[in-house]
C-alpha atoms as a PDB file:
ATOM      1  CA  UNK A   1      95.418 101.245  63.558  1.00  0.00           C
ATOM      2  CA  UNK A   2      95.985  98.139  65.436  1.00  0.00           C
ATOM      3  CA  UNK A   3      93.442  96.685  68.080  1.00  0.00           C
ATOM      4  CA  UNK A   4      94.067  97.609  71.976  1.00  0.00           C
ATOM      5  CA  UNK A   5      95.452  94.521  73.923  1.00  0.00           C
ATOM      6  CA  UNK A   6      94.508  92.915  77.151  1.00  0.00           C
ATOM      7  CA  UNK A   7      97.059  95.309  79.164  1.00  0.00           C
ATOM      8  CA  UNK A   8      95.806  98.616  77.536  1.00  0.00           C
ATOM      9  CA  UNK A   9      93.329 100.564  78.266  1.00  0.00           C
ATOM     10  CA  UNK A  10      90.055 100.440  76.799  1.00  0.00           C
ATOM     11  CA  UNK A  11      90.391 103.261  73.674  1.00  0.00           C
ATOM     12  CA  UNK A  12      88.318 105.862  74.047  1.00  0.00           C
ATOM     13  CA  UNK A  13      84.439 105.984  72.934  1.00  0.00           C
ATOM     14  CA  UNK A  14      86.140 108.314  69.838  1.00  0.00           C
ATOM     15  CA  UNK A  15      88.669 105.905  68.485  1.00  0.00           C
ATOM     16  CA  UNK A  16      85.927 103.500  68.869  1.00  0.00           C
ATOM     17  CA  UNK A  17      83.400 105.306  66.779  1.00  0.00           C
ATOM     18  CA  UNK A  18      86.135 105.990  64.206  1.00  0.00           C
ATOM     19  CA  UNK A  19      87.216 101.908  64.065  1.00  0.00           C
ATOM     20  CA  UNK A  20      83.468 100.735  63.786  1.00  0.00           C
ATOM     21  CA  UNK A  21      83.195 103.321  60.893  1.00  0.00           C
ATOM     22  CA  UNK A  22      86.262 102.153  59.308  1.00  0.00           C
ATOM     23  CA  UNK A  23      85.289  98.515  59.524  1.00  0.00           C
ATOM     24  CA  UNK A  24      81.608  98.791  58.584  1.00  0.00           C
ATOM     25  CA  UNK A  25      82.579 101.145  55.653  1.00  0.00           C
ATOM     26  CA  UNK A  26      85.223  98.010  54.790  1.00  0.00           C
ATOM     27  CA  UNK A  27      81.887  95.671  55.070  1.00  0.00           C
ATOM     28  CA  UNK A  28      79.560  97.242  53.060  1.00  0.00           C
ATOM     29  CA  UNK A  29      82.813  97.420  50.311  1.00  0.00           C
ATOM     30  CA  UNK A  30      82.516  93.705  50.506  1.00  0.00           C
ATOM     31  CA  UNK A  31      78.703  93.740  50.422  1.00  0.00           C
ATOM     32  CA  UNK A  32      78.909  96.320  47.513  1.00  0.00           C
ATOM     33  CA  UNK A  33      81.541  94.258  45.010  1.00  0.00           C
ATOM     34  CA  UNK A  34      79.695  90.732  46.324  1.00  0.00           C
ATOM     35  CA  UNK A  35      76.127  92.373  44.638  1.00  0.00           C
ATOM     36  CA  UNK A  36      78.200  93.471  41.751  1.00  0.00           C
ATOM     37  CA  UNK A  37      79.901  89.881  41.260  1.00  0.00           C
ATOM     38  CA  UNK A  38      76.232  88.566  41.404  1.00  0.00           C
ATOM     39  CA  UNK A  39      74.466  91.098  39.079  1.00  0.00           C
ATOM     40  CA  UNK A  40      76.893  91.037  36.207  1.00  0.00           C
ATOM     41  CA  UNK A  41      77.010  87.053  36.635  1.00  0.00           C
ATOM     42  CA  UNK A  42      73.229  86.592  36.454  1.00  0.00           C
ATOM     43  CA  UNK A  43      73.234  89.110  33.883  1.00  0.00           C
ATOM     44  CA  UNK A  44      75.499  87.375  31.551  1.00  0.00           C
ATOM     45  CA  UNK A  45      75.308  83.791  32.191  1.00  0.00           C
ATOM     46  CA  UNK A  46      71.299  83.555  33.214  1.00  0.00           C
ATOM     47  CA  UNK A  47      70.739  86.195  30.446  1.00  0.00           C
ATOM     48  CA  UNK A  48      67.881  87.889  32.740  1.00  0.00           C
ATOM     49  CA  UNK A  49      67.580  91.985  32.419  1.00  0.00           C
ATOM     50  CA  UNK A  50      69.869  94.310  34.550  1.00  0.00           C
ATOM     51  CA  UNK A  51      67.484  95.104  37.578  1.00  0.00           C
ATOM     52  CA  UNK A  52      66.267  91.010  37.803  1.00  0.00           C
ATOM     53  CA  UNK A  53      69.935  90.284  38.047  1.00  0.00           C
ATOM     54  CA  UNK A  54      70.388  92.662  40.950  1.00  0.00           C
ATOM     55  CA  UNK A  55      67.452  90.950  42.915  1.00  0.00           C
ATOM     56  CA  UNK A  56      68.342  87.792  42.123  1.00  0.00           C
ATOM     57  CA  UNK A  57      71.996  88.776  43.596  1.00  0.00           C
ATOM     58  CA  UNK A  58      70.567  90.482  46.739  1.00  0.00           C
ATOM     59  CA  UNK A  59      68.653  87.338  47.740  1.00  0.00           C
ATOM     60  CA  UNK A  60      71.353  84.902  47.123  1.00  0.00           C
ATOM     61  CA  UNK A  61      73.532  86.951  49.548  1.00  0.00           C
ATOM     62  CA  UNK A  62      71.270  87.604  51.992  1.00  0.00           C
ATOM     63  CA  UNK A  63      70.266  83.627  52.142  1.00  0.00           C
ATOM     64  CA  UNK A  64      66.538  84.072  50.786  1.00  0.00           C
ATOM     65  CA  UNK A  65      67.248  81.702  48.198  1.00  0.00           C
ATOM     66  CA  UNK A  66      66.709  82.692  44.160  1.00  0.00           C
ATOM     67  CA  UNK A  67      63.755  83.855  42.101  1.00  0.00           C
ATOM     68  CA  UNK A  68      64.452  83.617  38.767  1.00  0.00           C
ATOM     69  CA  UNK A  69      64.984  80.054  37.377  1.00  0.00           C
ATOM     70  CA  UNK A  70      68.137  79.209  35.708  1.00  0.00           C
ATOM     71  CA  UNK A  71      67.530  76.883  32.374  1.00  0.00           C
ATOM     72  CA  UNK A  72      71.178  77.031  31.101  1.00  0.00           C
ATOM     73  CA  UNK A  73      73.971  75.050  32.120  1.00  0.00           C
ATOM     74  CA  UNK A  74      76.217  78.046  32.594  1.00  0.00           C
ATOM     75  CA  UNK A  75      73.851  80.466  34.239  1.00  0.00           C
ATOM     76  CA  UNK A  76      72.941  76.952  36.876  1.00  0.00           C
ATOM     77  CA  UNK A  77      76.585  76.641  37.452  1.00  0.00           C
ATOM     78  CA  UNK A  78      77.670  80.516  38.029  1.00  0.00           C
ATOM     79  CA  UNK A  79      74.204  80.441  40.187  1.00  0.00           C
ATOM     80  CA  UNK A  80      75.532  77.736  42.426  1.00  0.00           C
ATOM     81  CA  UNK A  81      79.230  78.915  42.874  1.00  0.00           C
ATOM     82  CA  UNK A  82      77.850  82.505  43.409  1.00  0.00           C
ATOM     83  CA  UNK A  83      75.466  80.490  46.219  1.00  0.00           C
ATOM     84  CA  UNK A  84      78.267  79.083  47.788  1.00  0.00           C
ATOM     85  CA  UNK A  85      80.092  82.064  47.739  1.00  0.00           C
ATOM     86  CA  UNK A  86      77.681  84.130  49.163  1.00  0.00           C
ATOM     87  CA  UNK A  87      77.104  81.665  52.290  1.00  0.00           C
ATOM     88  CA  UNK A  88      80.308  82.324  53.007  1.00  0.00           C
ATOM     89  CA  UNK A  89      80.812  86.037  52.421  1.00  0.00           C
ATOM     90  CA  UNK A  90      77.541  86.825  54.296  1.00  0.00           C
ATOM     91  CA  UNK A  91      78.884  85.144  57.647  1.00  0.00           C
ATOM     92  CA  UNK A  92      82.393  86.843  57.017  1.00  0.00           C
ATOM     93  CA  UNK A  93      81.082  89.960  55.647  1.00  0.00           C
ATOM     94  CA  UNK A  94      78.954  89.940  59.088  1.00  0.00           C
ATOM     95  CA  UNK A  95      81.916  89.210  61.377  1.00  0.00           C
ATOM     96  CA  UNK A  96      83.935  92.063  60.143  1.00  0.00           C
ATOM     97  CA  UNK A  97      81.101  94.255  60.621  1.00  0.00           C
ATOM     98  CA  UNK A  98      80.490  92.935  64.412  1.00  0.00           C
ATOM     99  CA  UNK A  99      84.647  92.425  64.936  1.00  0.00           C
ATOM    100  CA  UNK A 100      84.798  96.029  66.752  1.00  0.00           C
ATOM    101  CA  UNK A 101      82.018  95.498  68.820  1.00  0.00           C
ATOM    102  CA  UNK A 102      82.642  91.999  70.436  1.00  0.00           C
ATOM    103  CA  UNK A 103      86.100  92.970  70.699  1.00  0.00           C
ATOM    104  CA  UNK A 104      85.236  96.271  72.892  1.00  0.00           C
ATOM    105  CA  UNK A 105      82.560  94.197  75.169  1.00  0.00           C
ATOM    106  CA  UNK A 106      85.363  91.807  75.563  1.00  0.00           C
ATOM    107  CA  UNK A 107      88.262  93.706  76.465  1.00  0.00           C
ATOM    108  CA  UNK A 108      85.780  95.935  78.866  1.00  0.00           C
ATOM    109  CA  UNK A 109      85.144  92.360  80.815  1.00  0.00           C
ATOM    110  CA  UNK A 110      88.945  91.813  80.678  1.00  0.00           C
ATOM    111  CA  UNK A 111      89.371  94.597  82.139  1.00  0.00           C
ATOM    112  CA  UNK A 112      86.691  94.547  84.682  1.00  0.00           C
ATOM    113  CA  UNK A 113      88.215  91.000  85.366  1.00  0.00           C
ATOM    114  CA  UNK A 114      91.163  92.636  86.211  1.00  0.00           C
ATOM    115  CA  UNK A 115      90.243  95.384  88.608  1.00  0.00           C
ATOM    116  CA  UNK A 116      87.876  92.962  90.839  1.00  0.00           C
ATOM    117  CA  UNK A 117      91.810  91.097  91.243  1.00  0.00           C
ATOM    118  CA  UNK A 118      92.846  93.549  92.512  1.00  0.00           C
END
C-alpha cells in the first residue's frame, strides 16, 4: 500500500487506522527480534540466567543503560555492539512507528496549504 501524495486526497480515517496498525505491528516486530538479539547475547556471552538477560536487553534498548556487570571480554564486547545497536534501532524503530502519523499531519497542512490558494 503505497503512501498518498501531495495531489491526493487525504486517505480516509480507515485506511489510516489500518496503515498505523500495519506499521506499529512492523515496529514492535523490530522491538520483539531487537530483545531477542539482546537476551540470547547476554545469555551466552555474559553467562547471566535467562530472565537477567531479558532485563539487561530491555534497558539497553530503551537507553537506561545496563545492570548487570560484564567481567568477560566477550560478554563486554557483545554488550557494547548490542549498545550501539540499540541506539540506533530505538530512534529507527521509533520513526517507523511515528512515520504514519507525521506523514498524515503533513499532508493535511499540504493540503490546507492548498485550498487557502485557492
Amino acid at each position: 500500500m503505497k503512501l498518498e501524495n501531495r495531489r491526493q486526497p487525504v486517505t480516509p480515517i480507515k485506511h489510516f487506522l489500518f496503515r498505523l496498525v500495519r506499521y506499529g505491528l512492523f515496529a514492535l516486530a523490530l522491538v520483539a527480534i531487537s530483545v531477542l538479539i539482546g537476551t540470547v547475547g547476554y545469555r551466552h556471552f555474559g553467562e547471566v540466567g535467562w530472565l537477567d538477560s531479558f532485563h539487561m536487553a530491555c534497558m539497553i534498548l530503551t537507553g537506561m543503560g545496563p545492570v548487570v556487570e560484564m567481567k568477560s571480554t566477550a560478554a563486554k564486547v557483545f554488550s557494547s555492539c548490542y549498545a550501539l545497536y540499540s541506539g540506533v534501532a530505538f530512534l529507527s524503530i521509533t520513526a517507523v512507528f511515528f512515520a504514519p502519523i507525521v506523514h498524515r499531519l503533513l499532508h493535511i497542512l499540504h493540503v490546507e496549504e492548498e485550498e487557502n490558494k485557492n
